[in-house]
C-alpha atoms as a PDB file:
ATOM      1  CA  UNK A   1       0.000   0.000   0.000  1.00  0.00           C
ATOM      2  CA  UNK A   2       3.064   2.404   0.849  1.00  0.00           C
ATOM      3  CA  UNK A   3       4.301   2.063  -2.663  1.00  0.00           C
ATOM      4  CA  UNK A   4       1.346   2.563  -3.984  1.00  0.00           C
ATOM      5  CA  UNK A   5       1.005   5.931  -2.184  1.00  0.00           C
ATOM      6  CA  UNK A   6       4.489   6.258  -3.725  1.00  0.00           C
ATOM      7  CA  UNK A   7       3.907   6.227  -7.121  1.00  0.00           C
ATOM      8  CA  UNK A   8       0.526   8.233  -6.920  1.00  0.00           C
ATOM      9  CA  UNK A   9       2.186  10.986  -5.500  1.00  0.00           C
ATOM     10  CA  UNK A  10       5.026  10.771  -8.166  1.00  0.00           C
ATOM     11  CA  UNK A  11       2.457  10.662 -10.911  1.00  0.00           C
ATOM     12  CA  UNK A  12       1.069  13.794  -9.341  1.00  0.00           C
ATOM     13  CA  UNK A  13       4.283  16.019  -8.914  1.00  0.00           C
ATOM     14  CA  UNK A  14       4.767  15.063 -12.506  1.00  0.00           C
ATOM     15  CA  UNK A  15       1.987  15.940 -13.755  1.00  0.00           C
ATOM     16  CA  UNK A  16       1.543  19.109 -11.914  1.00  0.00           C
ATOM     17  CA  UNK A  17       5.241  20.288 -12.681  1.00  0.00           C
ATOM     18  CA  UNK A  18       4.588  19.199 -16.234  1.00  0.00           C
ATOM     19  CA  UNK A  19       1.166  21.623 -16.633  1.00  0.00           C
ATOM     20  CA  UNK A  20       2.995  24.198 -14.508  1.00  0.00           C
ATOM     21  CA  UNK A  21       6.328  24.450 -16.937  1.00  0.00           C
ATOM     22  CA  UNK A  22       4.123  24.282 -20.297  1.00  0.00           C
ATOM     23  CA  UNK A  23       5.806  20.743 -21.024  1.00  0.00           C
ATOM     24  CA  UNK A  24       2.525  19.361 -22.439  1.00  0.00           C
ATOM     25  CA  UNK A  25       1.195  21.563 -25.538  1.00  0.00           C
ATOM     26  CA  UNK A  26       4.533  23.357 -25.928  1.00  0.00           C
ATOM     27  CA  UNK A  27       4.248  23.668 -29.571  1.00  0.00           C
ATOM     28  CA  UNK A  28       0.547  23.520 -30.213  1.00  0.00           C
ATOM     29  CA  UNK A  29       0.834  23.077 -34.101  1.00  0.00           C
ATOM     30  CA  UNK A  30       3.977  20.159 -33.699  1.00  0.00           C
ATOM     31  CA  UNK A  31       1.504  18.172 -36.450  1.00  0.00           C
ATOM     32  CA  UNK A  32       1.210  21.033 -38.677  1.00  0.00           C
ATOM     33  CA  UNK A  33       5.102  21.710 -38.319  1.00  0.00           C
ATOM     34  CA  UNK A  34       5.964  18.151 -39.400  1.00  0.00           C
ATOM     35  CA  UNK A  35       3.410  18.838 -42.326  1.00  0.00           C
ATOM     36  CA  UNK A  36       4.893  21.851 -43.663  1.00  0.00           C
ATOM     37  CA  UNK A  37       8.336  20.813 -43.661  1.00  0.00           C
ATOM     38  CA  UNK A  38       7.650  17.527 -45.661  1.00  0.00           C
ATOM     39  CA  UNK A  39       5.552  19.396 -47.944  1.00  0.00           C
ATOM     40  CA  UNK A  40       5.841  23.255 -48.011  1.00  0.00           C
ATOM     41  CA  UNK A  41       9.206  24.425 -46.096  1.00  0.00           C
ATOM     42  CA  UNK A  42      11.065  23.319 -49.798  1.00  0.00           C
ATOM     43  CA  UNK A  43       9.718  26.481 -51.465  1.00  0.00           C
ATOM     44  CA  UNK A  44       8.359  28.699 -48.651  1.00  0.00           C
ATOM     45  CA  UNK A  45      11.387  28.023 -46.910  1.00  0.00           C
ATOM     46  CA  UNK A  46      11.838  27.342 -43.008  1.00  0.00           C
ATOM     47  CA  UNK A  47      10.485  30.408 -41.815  1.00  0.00           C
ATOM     48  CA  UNK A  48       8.551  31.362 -44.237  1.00  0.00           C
ATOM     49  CA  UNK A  49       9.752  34.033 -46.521  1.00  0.00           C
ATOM     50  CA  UNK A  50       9.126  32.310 -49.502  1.00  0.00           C
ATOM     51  CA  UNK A  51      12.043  32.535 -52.799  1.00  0.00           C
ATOM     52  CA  UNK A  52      12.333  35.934 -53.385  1.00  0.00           C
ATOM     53  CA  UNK A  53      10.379  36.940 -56.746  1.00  0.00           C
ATOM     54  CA  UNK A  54       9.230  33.326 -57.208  1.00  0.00           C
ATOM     55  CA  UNK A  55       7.562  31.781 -54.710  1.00  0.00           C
ATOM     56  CA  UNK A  56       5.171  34.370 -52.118  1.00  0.00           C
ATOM     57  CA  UNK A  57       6.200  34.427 -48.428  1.00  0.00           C
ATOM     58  CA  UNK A  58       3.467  32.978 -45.779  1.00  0.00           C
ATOM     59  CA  UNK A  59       5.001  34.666 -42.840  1.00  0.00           C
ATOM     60  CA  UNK A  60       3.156  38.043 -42.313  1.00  0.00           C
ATOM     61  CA  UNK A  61       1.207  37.187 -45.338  1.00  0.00           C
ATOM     62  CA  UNK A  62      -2.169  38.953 -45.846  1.00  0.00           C
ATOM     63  CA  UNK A  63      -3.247  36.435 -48.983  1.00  0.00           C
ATOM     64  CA  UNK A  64      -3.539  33.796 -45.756  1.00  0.00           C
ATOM     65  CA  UNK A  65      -6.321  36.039 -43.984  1.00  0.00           C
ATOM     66  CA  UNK A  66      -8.198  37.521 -47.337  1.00  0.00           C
ATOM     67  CA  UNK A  67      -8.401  33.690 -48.617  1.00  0.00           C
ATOM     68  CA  UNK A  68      -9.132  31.662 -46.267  1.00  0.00           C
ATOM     69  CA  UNK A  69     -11.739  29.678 -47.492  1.00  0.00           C
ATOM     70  CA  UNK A  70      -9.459  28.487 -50.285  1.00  0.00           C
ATOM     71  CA  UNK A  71      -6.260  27.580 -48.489  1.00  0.00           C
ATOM     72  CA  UNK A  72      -7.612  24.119 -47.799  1.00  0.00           C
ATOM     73  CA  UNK A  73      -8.556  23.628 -51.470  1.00  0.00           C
ATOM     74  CA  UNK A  74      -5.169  25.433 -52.409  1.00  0.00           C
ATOM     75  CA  UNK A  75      -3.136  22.739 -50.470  1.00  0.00           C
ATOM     76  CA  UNK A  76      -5.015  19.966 -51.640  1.00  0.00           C
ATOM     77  CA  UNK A  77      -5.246  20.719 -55.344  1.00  0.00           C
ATOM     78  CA  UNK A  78      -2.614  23.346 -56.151  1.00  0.00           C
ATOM     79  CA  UNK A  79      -2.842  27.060 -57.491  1.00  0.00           C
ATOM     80  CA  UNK A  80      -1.977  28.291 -60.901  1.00  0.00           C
ATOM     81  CA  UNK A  81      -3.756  31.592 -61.421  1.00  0.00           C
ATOM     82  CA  UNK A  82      -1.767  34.870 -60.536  1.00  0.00           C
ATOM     83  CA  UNK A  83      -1.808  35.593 -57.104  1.00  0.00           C
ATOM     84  CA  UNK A  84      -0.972  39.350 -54.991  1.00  0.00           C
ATOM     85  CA  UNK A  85       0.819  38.759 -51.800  1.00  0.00           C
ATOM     86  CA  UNK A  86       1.288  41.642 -49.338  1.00  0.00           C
ATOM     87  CA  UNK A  87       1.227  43.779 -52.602  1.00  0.00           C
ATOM     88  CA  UNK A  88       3.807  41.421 -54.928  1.00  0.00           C
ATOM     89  CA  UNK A  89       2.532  39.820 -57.519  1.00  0.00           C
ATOM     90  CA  UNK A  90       3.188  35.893 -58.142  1.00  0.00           C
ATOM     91  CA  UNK A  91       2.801  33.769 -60.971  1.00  0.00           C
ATOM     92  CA  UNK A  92       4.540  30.545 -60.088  1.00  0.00           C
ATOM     93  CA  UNK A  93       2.231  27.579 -60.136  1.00  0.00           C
ATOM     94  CA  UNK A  94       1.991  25.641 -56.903  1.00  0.00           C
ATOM     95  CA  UNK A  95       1.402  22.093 -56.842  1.00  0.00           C
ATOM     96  CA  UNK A  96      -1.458  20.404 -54.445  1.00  0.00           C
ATOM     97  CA  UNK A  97      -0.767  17.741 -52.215  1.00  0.00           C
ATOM     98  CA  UNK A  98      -3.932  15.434 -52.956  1.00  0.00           C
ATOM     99  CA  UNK A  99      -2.528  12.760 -50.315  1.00  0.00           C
ATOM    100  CA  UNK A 100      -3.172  14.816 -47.385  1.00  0.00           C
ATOM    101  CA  UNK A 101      -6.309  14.269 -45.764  1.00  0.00           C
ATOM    102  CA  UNK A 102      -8.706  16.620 -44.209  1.00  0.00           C
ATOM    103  CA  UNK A 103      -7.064  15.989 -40.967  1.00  0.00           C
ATOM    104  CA  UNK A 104      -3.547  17.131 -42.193  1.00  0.00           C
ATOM    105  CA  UNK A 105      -4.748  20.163 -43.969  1.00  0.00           C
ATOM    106  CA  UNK A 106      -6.366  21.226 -40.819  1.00  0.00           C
ATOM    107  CA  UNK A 107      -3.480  20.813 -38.808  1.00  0.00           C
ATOM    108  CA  UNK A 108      -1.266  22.311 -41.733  1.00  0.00           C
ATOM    109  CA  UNK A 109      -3.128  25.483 -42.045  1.00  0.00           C
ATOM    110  CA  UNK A 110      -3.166  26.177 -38.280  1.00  0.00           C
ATOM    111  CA  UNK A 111       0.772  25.729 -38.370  1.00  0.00           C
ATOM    112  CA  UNK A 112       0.794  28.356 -41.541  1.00  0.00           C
ATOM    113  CA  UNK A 113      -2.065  31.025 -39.887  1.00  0.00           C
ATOM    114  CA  UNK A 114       0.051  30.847 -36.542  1.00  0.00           C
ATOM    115  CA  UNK A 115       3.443  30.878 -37.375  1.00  0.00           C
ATOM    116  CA  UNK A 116       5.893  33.672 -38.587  1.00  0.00           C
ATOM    117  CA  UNK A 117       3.905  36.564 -36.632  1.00  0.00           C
ATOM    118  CA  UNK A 118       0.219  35.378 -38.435  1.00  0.00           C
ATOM    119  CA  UNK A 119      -1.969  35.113 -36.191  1.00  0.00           C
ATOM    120  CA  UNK A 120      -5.404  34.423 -38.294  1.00  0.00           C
ATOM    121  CA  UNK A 121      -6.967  32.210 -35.729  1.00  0.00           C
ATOM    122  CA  UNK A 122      -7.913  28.323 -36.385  1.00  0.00           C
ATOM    123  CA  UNK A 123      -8.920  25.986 -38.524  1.00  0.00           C
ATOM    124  CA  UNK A 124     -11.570  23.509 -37.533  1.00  0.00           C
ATOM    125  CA  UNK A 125     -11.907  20.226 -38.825  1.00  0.00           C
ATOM    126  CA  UNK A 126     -15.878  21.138 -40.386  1.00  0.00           C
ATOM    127  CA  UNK A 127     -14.374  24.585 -41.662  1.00  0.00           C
ATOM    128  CA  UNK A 128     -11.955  22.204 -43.884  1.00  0.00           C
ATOM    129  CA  UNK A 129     -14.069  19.718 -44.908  1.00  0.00           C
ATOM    130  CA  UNK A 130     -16.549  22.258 -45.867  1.00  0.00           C
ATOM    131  CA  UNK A 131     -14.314  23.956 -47.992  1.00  0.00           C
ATOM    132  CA  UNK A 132     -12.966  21.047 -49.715  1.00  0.00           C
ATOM    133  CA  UNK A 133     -16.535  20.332 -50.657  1.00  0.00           C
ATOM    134  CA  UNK A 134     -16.926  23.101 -52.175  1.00  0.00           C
ATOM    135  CA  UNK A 135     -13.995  22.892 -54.515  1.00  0.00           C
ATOM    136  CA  UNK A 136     -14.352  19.431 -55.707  1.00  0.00           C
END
C-alpha cells in the first residue's frame, strides 16, 4: 500500500510540474510543423519568406487572412492563377498535395495562420471539410 502511495504521488508532482512548466502543448501546431516541412518548407522556406520573386512568403502574409476559405482547397489541389501577396505579384504555379487528408490540412493550415507573426486564428476540422466540398 506504501508504494502505492508512492507512485501516486510521483504521478502527481509530474503531472503538476509538467502543466505548470508548459511541457505538455509546448508547440501547439507540432503536427502542422511536421506537415509543412515535408511538404511546403522546400519552397516557402523554413520560416517562411518564400524565394524571393518566385515563390510568395506565408510569414506576415495577408493572402492567408483575405483567402481563407481556399487555403484548404489550395493545399489539396494546387494554385496556378496569378496571385498578390502583401502587394507582390506571383505567378509561379503551386502544386497540391492530394494525399493529405482533411485531418492534415487542418493541422497544416493552423501551423501556416500561426506561425511567422500570423496570427489568423484556427482551422476547424468542419471549416476544412466544408471547404474542400466546395472545390471538388
Amino acid at each position: 500500500m506504501n508504494s502505492f502511495k508512492t507512485s501516486l504521488s510521483l504521478a502527481l508532482a509530474l503531472s503538476v510540474s509538467l502543466w505548470f512548466s508548459g511541457g505538455c502543448g509546448q508547440n501547439t501546431f507540432r503536427e502542422g510543423e511536421r506537415l509543412y516541412k515535408t511538404h511546403c518548407a522546400n519552397c516557402h522556406m523554413d520560416d517562411g519568406i518564400g524565394l524571393s520573386a518566385l515563390i510568395p512568403p506565408l510569414a506576415g502574409s495577408d493572402y492567408l487572412n483575405k483567402h481563407r476559405e481556399q487555403l484548404p482547397c489550395i493545399l489539396r489541389y494546387g494554385l496556378s492563377d496569378t496571385i498578390f501577396v502583401n502587394g507582390k505579384m506571383y505567378a509561379e504555379k503551386m502544386p497540391g498535395v492530394p494525399t493529405l487528408s482533411e485531418i492534415h490540412i487542418t493541422n497544416l493550415l493552423n501551423f501556416i495562420n500561426n506561425s511567422w507573426g500570423n496570427r489568423n486564428g484556427v482551422y476547424r476540422l468542419e471549416e476544412v471539410r466544408a471547404a474542400l466540398e466546395k472545390c471538388q
